[in-house]
Protein backbone atom coordinates (compact mmCIF):
# COMPACT_ATOMS: atom_id res chain seq x y z
CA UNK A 1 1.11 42.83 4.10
CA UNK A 2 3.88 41.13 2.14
CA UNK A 3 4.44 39.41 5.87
CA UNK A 4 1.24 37.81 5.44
CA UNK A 5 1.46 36.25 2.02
CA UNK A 6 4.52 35.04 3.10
CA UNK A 7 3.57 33.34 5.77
CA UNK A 8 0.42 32.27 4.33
CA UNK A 9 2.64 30.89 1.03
CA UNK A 10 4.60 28.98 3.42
CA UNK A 11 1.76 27.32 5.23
CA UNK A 12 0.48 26.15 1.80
CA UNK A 13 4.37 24.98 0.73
CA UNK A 14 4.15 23.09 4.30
CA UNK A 15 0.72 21.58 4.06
CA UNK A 16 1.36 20.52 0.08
CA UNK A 17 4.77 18.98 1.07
CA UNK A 18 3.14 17.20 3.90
CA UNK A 19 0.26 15.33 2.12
CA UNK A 20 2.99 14.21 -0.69
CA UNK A 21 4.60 12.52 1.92
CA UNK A 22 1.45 11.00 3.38
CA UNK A 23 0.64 9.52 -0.50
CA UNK A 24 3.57 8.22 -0.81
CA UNK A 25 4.22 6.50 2.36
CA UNK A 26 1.11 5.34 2.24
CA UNK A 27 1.27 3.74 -1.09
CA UNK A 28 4.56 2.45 -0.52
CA UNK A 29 2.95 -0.27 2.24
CA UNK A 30 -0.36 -0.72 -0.07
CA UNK A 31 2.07 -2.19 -2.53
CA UNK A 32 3.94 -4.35 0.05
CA UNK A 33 0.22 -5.26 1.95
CA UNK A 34 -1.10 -6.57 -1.59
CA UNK A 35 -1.22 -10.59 -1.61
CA UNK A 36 -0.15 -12.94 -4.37
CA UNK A 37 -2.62 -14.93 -5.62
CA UNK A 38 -0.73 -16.13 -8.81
CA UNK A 39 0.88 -19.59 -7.80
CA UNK A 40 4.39 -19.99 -7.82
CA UNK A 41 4.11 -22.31 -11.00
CA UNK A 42 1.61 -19.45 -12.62
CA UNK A 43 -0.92 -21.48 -13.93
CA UNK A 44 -4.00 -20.47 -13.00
CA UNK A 45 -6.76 -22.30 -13.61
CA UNK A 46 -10.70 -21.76 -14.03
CA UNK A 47 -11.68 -23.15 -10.46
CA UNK A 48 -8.93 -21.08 -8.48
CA UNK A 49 -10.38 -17.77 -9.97
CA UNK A 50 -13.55 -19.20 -9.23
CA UNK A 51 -12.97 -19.91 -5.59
CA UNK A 52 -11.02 -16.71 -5.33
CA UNK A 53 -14.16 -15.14 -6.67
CA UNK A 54 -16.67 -17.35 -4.32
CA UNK A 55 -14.40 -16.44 -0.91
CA UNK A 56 -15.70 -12.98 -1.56
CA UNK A 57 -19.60 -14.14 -1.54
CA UNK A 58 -21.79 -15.42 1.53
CA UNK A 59 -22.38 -19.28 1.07
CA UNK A 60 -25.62 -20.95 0.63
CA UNK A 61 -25.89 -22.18 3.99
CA UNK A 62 -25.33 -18.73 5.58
CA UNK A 63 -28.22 -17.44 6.81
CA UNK A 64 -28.81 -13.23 6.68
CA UNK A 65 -32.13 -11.78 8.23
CA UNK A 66 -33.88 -9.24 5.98
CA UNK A 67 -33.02 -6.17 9.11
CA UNK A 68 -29.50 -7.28 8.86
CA UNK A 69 -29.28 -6.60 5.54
CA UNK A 70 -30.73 -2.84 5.87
């Protein structure tokens, strides 16, 4: 019995120590993937956040069918 919960203590050790490493590798390249958008003078003005903003949006002259939506 004392085999067991061993075993079974060690699998958890293993499994915790494993997705650590998979959170923090992963985050690690999130941080590095992440774009600037700030400009290298860092203003920032009302019509860059609001082309930032608009890049994000279909434009008027897209056209989306009412099944493509669904």
């Amino acid at each position: 019995m004392d085999k067991k919960i061993f075993l079974i203590s060690l699998l958890l050790i293993i499994a915790i120590a494993v997705t650590a490493t998979y959170v923090v590798y992963n985050q690690s390249f999130l941080a590095e993937d992440q774009e600037n958008y700030v400009p290298d003078d860092g203003d920032l003005t009302d019509q860059d956040i609001s082309d930032e903003i608009d890049d994000f949006f279909i434009s008027e002259g897209d056209e989306i069918e009412i099944g493509e939506m669904v």
